[in-house]
Protein backbone atom coordinates (compact mmCIF):
# COMPACT_ATOMS: atom_id res chain seq x y z
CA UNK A 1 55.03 -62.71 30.84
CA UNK A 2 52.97 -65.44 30.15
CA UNK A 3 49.20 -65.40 31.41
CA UNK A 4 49.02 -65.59 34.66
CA UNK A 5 45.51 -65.61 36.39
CA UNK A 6 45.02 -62.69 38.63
CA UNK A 7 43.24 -64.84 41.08
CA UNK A 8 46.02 -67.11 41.91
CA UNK A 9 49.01 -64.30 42.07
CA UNK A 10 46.57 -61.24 43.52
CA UNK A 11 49.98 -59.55 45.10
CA UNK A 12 52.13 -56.87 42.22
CA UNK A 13 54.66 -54.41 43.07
CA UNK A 14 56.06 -52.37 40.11
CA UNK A 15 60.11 -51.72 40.22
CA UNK A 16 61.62 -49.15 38.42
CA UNK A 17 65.33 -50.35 38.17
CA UNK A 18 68.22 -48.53 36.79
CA UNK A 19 70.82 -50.35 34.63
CA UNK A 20 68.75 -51.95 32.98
CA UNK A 21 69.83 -51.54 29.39
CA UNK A 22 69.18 -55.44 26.94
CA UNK A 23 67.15 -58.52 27.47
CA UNK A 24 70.60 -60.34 29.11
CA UNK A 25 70.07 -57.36 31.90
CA UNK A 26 65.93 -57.91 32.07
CA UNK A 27 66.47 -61.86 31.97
CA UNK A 28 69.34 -61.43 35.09
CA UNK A 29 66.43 -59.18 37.13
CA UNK A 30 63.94 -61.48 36.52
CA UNK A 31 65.71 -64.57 37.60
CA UNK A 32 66.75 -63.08 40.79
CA UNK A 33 63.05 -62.13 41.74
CA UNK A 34 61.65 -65.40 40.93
CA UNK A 35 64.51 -67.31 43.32
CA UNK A 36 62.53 -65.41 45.44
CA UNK A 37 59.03 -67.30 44.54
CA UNK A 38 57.28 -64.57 42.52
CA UNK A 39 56.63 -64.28 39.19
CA UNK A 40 58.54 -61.38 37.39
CA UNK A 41 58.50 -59.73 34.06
CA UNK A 42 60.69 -56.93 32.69
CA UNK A 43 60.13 -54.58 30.48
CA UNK A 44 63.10 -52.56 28.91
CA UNK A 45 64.42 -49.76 29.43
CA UNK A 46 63.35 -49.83 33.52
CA UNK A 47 59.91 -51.47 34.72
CA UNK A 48 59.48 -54.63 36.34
CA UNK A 49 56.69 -56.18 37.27
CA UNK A 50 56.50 -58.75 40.14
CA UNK A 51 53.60 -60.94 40.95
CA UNK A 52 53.16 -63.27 43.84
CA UNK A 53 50.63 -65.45 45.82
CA UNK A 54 51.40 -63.67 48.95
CA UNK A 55 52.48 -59.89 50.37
CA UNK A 56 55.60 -58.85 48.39
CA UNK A 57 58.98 -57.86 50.16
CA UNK A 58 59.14 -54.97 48.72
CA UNK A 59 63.60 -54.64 50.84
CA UNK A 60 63.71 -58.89 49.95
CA UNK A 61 63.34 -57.46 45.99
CA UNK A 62 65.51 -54.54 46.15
CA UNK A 63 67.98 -57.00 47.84
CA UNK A 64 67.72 -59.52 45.06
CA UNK A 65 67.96 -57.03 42.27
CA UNK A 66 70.70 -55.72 43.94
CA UNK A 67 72.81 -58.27 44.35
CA UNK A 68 72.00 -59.48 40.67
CA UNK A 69 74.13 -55.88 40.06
CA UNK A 70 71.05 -53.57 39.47
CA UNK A 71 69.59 -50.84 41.20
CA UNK A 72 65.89 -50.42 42.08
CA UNK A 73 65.16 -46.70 42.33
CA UNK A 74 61.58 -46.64 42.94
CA UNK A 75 58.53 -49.18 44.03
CA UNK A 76 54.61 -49.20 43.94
CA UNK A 77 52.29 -51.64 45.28
C-alpha cells in the first residue's frame, strides 16, 4: 500500500478473506473494495486491510468481496 497519511483516511477495518491464494486473487479483492471509495491493501495468504475517509461498511465490503468470488470470514474495526 502506498503511504497513506493516517490523518486523511482515520477509518480501517481488517478482513480476513478466504480464497485468497496469488496476487491475481489479492489484486481482484482490492479492486472491488476501492469501487467502493476506500483504500485497500492485501496481504497474502488472507488479510486485507481497508482504509477510508469515513465509517466503513463493514456488509457493503463483505458484499463487494463477495461478489468479486471471495469470502470474508471475519472483520475488526
Amino acid at each position: 500500500m502506498r503511504h497513506i497519511d493516517a490523518k486523511r483516511y482515520p477509518y480501517t477495518l481488517e478482513l480476513q478473506v478466504s480464497g485468497m491464494h496469488c496476487e491475481n486473487c489479492a489484486r481482484r479483492i482490492e479492486d472491488a473494495l476501492q469501487s467502493l471509495d476506500v483504500i485497500a491493501k492485501a496481504e497474502l495468504p488472507s488479510t486485507v486491510i481497508v482504509r477510508s475517509k469515513h465509517p466503513v461498511d463493514k456488509e457493503a465490503c463483505s458484499k463487494a468481496v463477495r461478489k468479486a468470488g471471495y469470502e470474508v470470514i471475519e472483520t475488526q474495526l
